[in-house]
PDB file of N, CA and C in Angstrom:
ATOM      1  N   UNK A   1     -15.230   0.400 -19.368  1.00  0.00           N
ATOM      2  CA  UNK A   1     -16.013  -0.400 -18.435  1.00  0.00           C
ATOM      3  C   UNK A   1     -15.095  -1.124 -17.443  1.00  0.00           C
ATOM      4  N   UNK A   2     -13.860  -1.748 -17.634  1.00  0.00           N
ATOM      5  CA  UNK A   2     -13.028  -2.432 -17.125  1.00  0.00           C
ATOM      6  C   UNK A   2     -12.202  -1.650 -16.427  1.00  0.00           C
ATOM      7  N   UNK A   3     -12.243  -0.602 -16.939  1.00  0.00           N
ATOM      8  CA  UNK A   3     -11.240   0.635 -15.798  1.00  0.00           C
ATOM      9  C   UNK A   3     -11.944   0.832 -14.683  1.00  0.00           C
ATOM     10  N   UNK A   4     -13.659   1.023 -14.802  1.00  0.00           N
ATOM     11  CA  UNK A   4     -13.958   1.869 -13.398  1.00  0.00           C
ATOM     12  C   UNK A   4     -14.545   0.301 -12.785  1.00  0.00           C
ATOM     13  N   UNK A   5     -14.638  -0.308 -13.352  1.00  0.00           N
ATOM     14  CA  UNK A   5     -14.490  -2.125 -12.077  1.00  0.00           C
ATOM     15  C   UNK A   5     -12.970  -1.954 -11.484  1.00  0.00           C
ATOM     16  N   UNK A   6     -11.948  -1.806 -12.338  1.00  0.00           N
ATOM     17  CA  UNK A   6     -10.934  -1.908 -11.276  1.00  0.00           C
ATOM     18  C   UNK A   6     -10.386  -0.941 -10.598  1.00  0.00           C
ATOM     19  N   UNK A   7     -11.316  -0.046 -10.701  1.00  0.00           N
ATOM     20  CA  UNK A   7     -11.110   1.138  -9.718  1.00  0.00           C
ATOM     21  C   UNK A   7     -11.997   1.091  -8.702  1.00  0.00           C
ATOM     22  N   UNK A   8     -13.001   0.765  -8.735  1.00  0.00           N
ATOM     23  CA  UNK A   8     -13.622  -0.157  -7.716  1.00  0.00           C
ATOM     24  C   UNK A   8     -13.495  -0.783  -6.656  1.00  0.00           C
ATOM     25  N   UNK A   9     -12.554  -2.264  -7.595  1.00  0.00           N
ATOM     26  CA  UNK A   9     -11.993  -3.055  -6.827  1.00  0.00           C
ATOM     27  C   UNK A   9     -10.359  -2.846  -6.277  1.00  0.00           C
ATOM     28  N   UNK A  10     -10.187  -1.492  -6.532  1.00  0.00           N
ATOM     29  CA  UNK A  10      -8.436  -0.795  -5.987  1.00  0.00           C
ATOM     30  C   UNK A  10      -9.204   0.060  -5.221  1.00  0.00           C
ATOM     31  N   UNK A  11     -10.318   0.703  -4.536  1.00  0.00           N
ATOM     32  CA  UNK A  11     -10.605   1.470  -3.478  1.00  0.00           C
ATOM     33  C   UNK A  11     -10.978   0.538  -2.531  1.00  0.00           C
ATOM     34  N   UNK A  12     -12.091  -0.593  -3.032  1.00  0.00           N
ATOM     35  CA  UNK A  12     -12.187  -1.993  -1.790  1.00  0.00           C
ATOM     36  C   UNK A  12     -11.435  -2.153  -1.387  1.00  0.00           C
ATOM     37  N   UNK A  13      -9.845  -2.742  -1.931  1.00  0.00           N
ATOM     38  CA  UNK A  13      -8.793  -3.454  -1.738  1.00  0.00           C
ATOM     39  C   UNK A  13      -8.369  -2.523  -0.857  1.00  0.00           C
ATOM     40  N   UNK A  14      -8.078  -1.137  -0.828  1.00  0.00           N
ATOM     41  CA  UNK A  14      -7.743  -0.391  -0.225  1.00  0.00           C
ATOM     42  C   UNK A  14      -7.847  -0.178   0.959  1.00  0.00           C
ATOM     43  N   UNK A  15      -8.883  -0.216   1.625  1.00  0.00           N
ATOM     44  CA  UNK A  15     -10.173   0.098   2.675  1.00  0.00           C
ATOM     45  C   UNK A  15      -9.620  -1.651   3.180  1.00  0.00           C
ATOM     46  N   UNK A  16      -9.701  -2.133   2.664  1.00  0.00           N
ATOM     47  CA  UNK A  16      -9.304  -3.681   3.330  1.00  0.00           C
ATOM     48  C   UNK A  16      -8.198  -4.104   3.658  1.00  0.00           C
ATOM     49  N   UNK A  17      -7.192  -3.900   2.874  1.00  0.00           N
ATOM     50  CA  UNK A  17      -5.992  -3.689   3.220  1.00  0.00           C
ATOM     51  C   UNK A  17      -5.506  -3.289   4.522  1.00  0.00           C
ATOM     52  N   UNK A  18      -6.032  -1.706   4.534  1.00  0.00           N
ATOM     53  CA  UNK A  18      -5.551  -1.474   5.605  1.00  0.00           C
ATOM     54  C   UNK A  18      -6.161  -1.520   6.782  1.00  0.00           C
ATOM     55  N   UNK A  19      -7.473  -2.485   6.704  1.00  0.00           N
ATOM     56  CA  UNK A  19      -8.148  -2.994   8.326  1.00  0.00           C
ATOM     57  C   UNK A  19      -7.336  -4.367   8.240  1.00  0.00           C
ATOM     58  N   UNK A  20      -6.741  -4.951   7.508  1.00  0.00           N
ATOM     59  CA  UNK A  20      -6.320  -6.399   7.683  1.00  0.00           C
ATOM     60  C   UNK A  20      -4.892  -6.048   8.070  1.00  0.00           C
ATOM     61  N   UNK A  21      -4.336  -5.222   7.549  1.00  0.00           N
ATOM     62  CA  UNK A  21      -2.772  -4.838   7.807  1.00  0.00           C
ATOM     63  C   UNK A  21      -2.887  -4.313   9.568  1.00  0.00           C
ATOM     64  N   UNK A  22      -3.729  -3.712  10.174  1.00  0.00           N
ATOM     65  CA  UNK A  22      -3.355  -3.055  11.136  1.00  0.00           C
ATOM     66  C   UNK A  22      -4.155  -3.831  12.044  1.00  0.00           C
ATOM     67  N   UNK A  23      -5.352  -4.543  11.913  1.00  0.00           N
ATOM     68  CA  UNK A  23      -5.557  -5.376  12.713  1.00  0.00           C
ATOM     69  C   UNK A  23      -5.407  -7.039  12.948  1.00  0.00           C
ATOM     70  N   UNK A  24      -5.177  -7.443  11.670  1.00  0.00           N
ATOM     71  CA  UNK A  24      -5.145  -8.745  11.670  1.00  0.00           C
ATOM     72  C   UNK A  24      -3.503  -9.803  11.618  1.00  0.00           C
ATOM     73  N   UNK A  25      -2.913  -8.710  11.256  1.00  0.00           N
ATOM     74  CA  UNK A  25      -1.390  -9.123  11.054  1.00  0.00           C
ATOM     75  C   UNK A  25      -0.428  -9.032  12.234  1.00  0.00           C
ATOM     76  N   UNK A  26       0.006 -10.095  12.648  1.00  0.00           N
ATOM     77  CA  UNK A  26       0.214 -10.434  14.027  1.00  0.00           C
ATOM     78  C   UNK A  26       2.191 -10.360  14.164  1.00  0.00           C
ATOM     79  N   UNK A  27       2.736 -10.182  12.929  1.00  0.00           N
ATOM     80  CA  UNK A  27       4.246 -10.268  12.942  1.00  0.00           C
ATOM     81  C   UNK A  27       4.819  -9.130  13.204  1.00  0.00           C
ATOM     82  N   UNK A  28       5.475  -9.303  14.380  1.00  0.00           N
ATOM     83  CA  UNK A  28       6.505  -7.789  15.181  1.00  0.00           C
ATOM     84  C   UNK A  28       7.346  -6.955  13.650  1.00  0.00           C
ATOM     85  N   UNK A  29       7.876  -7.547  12.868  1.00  0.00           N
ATOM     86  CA  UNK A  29       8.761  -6.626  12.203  1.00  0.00           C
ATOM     87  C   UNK A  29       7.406  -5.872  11.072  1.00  0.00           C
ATOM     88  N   UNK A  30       6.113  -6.009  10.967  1.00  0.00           N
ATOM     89  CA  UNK A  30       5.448  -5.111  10.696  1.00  0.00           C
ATOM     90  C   UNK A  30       5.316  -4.324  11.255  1.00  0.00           C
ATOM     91  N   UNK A  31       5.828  -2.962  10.738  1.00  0.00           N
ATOM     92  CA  UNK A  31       5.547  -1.241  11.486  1.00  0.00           C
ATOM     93  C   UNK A  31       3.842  -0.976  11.412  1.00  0.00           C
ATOM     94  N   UNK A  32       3.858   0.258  11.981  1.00  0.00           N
ATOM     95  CA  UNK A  32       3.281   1.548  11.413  1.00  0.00           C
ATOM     96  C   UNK A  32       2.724   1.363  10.091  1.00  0.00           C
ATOM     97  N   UNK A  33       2.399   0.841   9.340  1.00  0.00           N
ATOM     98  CA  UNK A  33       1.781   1.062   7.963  1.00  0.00           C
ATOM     99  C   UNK A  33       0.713   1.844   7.612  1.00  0.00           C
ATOM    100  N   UNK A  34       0.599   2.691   6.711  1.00  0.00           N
ATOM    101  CA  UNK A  34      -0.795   3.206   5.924  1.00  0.00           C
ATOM    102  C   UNK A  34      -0.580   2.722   4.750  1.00  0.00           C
ATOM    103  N   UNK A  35      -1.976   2.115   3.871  1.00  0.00           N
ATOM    104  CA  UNK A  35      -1.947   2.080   2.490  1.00  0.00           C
ATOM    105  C   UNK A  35      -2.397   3.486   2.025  1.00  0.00           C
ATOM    106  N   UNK A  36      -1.564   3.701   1.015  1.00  0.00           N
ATOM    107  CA  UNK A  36      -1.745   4.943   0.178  1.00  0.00           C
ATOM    108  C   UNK A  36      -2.766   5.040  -0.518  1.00  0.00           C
ATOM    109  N   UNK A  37      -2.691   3.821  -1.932  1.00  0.00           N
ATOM    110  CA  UNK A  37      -3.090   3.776  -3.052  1.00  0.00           C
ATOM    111  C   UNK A  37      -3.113   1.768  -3.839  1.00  0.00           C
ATOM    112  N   UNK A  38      -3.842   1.745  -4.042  1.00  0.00           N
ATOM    113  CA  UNK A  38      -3.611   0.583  -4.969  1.00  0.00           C
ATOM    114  C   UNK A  38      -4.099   0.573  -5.928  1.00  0.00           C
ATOM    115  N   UNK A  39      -3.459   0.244  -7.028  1.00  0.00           N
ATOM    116  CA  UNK A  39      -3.672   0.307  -8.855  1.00  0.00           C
ATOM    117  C   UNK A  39      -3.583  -1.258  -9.115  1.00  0.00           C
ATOM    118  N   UNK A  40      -5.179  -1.560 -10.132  1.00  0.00           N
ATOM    119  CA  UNK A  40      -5.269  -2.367 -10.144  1.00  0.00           C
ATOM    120  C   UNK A  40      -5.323  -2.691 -11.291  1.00  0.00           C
ATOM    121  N   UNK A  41      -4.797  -3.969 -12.396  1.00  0.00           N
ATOM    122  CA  UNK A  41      -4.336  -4.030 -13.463  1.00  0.00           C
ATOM    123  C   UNK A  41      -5.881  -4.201 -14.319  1.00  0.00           C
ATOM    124  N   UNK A  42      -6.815  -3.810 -15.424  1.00  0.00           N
ATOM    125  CA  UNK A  42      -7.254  -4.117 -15.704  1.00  0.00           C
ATOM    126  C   UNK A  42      -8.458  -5.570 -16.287  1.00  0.00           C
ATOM    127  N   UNK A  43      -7.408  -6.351 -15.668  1.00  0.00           N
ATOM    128  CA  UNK A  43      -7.455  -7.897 -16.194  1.00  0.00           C
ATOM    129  C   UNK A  43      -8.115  -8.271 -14.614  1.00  0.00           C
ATOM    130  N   UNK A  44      -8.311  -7.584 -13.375  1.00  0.00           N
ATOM    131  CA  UNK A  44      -8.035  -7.735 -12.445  1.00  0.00           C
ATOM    132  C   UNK A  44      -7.363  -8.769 -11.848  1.00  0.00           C
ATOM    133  N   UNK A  45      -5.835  -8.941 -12.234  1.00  0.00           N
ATOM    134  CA  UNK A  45      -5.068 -10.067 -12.124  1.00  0.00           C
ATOM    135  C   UNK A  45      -3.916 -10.090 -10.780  1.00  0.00           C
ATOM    136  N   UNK A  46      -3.490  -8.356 -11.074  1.00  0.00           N
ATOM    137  CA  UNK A  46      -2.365  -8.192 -10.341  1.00  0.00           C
ATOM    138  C   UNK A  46      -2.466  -6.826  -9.442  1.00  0.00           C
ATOM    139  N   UNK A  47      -2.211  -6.259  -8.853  1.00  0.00           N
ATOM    140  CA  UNK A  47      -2.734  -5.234  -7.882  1.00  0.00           C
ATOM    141  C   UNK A  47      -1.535  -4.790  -7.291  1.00  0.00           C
ATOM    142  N   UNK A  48      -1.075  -3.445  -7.738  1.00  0.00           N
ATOM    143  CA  UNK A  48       0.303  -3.048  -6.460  1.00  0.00           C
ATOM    144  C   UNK A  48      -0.429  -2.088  -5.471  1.00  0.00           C
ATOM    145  N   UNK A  49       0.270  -2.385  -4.463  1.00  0.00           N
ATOM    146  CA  UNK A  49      -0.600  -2.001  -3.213  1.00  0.00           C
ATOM    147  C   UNK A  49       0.926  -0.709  -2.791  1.00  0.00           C
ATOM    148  N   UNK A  50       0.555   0.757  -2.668  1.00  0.00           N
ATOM    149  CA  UNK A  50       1.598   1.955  -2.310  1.00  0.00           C
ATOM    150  C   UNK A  50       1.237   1.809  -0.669  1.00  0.00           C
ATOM    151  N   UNK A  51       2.291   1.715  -0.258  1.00  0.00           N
ATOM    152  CA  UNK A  51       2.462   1.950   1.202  1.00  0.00           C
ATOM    153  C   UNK A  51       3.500   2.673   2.075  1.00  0.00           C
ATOM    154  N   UNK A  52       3.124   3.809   2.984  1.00  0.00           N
ATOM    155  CA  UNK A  52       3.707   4.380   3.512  1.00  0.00           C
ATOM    156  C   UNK A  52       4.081   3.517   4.943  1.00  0.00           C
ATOM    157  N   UNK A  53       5.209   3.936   5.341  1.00  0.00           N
ATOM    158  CA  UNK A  53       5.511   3.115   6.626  1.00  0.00           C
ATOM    159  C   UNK A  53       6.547   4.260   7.391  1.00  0.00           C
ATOM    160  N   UNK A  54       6.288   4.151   8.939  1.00  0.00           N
ATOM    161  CA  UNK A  54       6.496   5.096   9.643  1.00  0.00           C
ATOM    162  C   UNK A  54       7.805   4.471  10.324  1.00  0.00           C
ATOM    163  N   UNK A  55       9.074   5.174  10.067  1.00  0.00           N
ATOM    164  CA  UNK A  55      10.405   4.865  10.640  1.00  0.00           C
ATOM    165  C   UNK A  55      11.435   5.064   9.647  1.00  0.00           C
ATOM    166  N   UNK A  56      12.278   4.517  10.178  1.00  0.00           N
ATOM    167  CA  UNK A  56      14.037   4.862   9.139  1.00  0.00           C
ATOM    168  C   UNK A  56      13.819   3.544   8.282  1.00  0.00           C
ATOM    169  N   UNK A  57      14.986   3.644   7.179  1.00  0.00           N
ATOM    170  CA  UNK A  57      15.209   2.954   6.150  1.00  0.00           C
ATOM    171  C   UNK A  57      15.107   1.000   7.002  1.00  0.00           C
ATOM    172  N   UNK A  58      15.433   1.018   7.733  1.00  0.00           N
ATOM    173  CA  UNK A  58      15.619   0.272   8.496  1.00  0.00           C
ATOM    174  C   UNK A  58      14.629  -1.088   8.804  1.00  0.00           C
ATOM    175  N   UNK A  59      13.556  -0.444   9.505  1.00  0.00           N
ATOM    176  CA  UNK A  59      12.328  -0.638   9.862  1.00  0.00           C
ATOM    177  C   UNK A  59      11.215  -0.465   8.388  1.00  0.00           C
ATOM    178  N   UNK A  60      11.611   0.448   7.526  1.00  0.00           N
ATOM    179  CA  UNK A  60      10.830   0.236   6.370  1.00  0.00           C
ATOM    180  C   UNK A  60      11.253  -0.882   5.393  1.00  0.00           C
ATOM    181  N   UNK A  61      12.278  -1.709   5.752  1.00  0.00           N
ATOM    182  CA  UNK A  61      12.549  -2.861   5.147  1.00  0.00           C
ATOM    183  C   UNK A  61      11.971  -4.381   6.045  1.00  0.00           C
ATOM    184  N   UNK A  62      12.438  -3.704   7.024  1.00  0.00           N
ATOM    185  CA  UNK A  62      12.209  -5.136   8.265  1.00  0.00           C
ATOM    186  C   UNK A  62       9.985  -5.297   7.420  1.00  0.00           C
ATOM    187  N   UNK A  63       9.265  -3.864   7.567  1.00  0.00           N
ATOM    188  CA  UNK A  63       8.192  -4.496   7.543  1.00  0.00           C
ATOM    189  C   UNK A  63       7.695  -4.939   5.928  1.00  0.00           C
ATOM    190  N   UNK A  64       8.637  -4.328   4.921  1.00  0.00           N
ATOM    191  CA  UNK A  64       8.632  -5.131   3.691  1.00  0.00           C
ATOM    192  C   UNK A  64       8.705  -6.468   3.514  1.00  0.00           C
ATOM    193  N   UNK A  65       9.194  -6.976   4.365  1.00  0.00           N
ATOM    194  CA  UNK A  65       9.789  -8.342   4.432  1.00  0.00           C
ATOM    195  C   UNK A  65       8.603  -8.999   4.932  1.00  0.00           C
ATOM    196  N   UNK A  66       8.292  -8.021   6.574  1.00  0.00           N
ATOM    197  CA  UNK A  66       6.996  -8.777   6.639  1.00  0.00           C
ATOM    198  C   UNK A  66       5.716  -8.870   6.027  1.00  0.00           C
ATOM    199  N   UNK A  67       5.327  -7.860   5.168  1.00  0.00           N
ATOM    200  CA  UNK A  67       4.242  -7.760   4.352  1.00  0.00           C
ATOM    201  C   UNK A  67       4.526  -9.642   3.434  1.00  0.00           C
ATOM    202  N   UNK A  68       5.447  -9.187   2.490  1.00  0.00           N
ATOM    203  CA  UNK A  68       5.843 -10.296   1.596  1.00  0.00           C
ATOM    204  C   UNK A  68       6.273 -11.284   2.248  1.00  0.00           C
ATOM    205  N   UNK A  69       6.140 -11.977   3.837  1.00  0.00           N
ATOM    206  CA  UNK A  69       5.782 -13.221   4.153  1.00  0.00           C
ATOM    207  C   UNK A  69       3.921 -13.744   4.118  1.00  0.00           C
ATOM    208  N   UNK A  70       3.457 -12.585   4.569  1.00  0.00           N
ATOM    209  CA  UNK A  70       2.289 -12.424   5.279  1.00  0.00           C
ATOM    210  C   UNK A  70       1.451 -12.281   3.842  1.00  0.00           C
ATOM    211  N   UNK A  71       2.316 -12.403   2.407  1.00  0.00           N
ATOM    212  CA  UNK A  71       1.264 -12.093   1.153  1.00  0.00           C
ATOM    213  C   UNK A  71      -0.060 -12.889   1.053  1.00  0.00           C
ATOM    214  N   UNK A  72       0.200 -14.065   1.194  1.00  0.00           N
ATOM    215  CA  UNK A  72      -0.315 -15.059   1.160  1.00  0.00           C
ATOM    216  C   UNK A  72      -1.918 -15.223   2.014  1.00  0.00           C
ATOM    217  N   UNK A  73      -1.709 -15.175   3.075  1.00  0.00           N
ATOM    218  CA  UNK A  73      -2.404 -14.838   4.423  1.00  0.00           C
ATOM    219  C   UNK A  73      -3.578 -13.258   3.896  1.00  0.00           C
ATOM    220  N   UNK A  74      -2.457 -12.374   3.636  1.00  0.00           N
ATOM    221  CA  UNK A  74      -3.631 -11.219   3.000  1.00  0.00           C
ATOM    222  C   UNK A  74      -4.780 -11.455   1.666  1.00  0.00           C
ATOM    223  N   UNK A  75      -3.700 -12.159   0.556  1.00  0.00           N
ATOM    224  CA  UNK A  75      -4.638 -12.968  -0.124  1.00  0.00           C
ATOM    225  C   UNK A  75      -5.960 -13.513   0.007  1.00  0.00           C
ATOM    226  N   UNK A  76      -5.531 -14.372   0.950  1.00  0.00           N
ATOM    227  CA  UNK A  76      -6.937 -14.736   1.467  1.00  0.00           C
ATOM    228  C   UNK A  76      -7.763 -14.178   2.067  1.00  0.00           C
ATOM    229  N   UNK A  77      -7.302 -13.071   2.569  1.00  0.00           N
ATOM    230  CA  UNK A  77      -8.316 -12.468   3.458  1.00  0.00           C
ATOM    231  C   UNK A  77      -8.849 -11.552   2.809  1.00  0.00           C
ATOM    232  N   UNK A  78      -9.055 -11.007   1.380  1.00  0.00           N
ATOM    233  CA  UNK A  78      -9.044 -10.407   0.677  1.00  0.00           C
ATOM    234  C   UNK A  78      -9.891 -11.518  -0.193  1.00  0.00           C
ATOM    235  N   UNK A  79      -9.446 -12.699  -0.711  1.00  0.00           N
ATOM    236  CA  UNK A  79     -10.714 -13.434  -1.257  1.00  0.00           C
ATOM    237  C   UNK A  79     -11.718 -13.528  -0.477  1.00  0.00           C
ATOM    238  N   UNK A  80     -11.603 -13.517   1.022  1.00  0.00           N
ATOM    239  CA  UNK A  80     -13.017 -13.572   1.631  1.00  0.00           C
ATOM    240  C   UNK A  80     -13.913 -12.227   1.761  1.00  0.00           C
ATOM    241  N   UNK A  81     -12.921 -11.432   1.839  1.00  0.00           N
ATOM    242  CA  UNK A  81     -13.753 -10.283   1.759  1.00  0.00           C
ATOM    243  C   UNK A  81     -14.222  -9.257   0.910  1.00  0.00           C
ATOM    244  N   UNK A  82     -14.053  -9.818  -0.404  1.00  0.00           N
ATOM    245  CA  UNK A  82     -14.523  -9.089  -1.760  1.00  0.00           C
ATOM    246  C   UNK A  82     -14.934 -10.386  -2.489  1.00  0.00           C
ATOM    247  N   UNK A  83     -15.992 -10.281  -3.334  1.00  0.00           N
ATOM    248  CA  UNK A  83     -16.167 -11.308  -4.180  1.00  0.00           C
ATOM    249  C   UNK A  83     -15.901 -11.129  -5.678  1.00  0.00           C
ATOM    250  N   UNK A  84     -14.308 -11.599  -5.261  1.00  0.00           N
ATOM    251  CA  UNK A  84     -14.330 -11.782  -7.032  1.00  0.00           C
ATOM    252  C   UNK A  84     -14.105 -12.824  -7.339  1.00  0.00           C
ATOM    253  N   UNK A  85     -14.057 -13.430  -8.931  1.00  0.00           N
ATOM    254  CA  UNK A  85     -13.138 -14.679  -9.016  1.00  0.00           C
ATOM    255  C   UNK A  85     -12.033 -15.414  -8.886  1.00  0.00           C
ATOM    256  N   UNK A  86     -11.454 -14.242  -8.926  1.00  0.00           N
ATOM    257  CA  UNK A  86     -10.070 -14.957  -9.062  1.00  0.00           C
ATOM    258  C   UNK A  86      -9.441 -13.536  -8.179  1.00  0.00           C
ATOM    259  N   UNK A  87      -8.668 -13.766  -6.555  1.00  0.00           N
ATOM    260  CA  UNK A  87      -8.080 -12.870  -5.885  1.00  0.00           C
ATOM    261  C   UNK A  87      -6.766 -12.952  -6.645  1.00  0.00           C
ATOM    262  N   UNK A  88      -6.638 -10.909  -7.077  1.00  0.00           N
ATOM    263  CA  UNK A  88      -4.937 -10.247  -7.575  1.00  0.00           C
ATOM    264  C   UNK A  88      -4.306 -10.810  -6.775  1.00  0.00           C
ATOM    265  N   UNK A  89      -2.984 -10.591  -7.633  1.00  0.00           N
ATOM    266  CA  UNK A  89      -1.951 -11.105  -6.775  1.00  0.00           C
ATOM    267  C   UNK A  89      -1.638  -9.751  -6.159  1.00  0.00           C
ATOM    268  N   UNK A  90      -1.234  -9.776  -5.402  1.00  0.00           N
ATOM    269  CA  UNK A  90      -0.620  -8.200  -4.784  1.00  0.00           C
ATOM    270  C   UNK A  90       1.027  -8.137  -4.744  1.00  0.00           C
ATOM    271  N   UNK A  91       1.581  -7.257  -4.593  1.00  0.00           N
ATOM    272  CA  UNK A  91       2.768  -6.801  -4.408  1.00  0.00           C
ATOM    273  C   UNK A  91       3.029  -5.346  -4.174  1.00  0.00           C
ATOM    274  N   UNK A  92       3.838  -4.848  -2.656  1.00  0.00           N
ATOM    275  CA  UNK A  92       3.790  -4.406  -2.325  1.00  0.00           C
ATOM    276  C   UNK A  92       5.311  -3.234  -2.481  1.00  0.00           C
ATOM    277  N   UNK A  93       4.943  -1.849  -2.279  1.00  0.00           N
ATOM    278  CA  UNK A  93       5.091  -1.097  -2.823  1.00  0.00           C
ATOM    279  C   UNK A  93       5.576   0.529  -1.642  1.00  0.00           C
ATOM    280  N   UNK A  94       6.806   0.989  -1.972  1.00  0.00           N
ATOM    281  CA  UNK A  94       6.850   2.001  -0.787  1.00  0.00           C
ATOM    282  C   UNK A  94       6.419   3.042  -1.459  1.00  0.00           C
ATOM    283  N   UNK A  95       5.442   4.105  -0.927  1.00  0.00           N
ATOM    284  CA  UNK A  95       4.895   5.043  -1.941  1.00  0.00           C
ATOM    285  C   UNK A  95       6.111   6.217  -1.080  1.00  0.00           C
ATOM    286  N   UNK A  96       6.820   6.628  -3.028  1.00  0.00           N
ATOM    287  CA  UNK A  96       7.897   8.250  -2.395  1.00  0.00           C
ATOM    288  C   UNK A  96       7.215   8.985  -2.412  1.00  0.00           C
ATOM    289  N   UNK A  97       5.579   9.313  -3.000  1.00  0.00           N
ATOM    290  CA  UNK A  97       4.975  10.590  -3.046  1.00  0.00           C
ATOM    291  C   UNK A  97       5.174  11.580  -2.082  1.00  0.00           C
ATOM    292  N   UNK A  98       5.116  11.225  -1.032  1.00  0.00           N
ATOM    293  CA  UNK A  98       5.097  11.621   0.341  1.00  0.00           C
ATOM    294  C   UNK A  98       6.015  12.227   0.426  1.00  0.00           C
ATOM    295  N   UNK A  99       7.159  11.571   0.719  1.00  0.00           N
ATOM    296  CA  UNK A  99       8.365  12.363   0.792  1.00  0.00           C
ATOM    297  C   UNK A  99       9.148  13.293   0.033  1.00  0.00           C
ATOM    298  N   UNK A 100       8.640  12.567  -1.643  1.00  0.00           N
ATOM    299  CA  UNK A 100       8.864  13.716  -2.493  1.00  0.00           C
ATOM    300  C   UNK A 100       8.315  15.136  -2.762  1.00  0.00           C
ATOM    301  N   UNK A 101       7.147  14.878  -2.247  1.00  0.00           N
ATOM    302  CA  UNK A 101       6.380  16.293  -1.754  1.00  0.00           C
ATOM    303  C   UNK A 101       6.689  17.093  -1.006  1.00  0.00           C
ATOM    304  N   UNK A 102       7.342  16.210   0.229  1.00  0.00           N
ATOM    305  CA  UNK A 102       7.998  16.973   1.300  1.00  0.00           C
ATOM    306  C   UNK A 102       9.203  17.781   1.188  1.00  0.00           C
ATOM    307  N   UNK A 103      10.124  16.765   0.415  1.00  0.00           N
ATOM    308  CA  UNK A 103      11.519  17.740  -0.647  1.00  0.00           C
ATOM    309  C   UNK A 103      10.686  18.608  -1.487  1.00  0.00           C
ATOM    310  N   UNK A 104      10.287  18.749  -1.994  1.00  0.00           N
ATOM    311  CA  UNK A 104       9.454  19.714  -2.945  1.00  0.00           C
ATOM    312  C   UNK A 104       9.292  21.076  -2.399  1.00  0.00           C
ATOM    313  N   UNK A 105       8.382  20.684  -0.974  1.00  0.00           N
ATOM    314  CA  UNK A 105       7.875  21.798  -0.086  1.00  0.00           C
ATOM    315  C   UNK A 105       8.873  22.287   0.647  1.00  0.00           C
ATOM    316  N   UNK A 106      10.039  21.742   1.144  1.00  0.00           N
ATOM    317  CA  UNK A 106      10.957  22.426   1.928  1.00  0.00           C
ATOM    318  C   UNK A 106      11.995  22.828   0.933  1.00  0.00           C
ATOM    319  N   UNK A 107      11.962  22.983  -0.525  1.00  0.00           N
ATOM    320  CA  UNK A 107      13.096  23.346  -0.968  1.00  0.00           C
ATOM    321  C   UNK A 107      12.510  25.023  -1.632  1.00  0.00           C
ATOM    322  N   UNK A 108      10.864  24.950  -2.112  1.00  0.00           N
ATOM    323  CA  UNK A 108      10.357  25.974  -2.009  1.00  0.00           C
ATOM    324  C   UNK A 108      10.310  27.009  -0.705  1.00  0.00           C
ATOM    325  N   UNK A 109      10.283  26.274   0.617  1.00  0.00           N
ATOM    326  CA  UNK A 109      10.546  27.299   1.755  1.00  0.00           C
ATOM    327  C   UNK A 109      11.849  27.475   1.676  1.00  0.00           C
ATOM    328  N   UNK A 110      12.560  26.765   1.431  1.00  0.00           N
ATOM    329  CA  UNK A 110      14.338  27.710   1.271  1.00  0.00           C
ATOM    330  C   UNK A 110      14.230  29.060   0.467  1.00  0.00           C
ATOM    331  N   UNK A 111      13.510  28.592  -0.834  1.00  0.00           N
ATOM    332  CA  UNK A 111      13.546  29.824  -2.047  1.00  0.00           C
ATOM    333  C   UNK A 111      13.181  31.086  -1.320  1.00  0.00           C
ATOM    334  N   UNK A 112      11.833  31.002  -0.637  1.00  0.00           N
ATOM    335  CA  UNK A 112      11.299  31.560  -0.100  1.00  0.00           C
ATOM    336  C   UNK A 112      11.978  32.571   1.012  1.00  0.00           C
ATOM    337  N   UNK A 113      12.778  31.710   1.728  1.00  0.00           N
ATOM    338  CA  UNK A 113      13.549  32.747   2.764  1.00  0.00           C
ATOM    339  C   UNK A 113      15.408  32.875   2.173  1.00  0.00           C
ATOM    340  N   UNK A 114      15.358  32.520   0.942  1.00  0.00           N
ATOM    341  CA  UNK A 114      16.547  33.295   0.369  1.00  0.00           C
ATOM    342  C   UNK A 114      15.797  34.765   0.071  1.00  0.00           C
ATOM    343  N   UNK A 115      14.567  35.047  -1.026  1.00  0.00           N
ATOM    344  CA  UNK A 115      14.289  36.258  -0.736  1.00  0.00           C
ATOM    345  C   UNK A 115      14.006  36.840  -0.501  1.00  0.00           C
TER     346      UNK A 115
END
């Protein structure tokens, strides 16, 4: 019962996330962001939020930094816009899926045109 509430409340969070991340967040060293995925702890206490971000190592730190000023600020905007009792804490998260897929897929096209 407690799994598919917080699966629930990790597709809301999701969907919200990333209208608050791309429209409401006003700090330059935030990139490019997509949320991936967010897994949400059963207890609905704590919430990691997977995020892809578009640029070099560089710029995917500068907007880490800004996410985790701006936690606070999302928090809230996230208690207003879901009703639960008590808003997760979030912490944010670079998802490798992506890229590891991508090594995955280009090391199979090597195989591929070795034979």
């Amino acid at each position: 019962m407690s799994d598919l509430r917080a699966n629930r409340v990790a597709e809301q969070m999701k969907k919200e996330l990333g209208d608050i991340i791309s429209r409401k967040i006003k700090d330059p060293r935030v990139g490019f962001v997509t949320v991936t995925d967010v897994h949400v702890t059963g207890d609905l206490q704590q919430a990691k939020v997977f995020i892809s971000i578009y640029g070099d190592d560089a710029q995917q730190e500068e907007t880490l930094v800004g996410l985790a000023k701006s936690k606070g600020f999302i928090r809230s905007e996230i208690g207003q816009r879901i009703r639960l009792r008590k808003t997760p804490e979030i912490s944010f998260e670079i998802d490798e899926a992506i890229e590891y897929g991508n090594r995955i897929e280009s090391i199979l096209k090597d195989l591929n045109n070795e034979s």
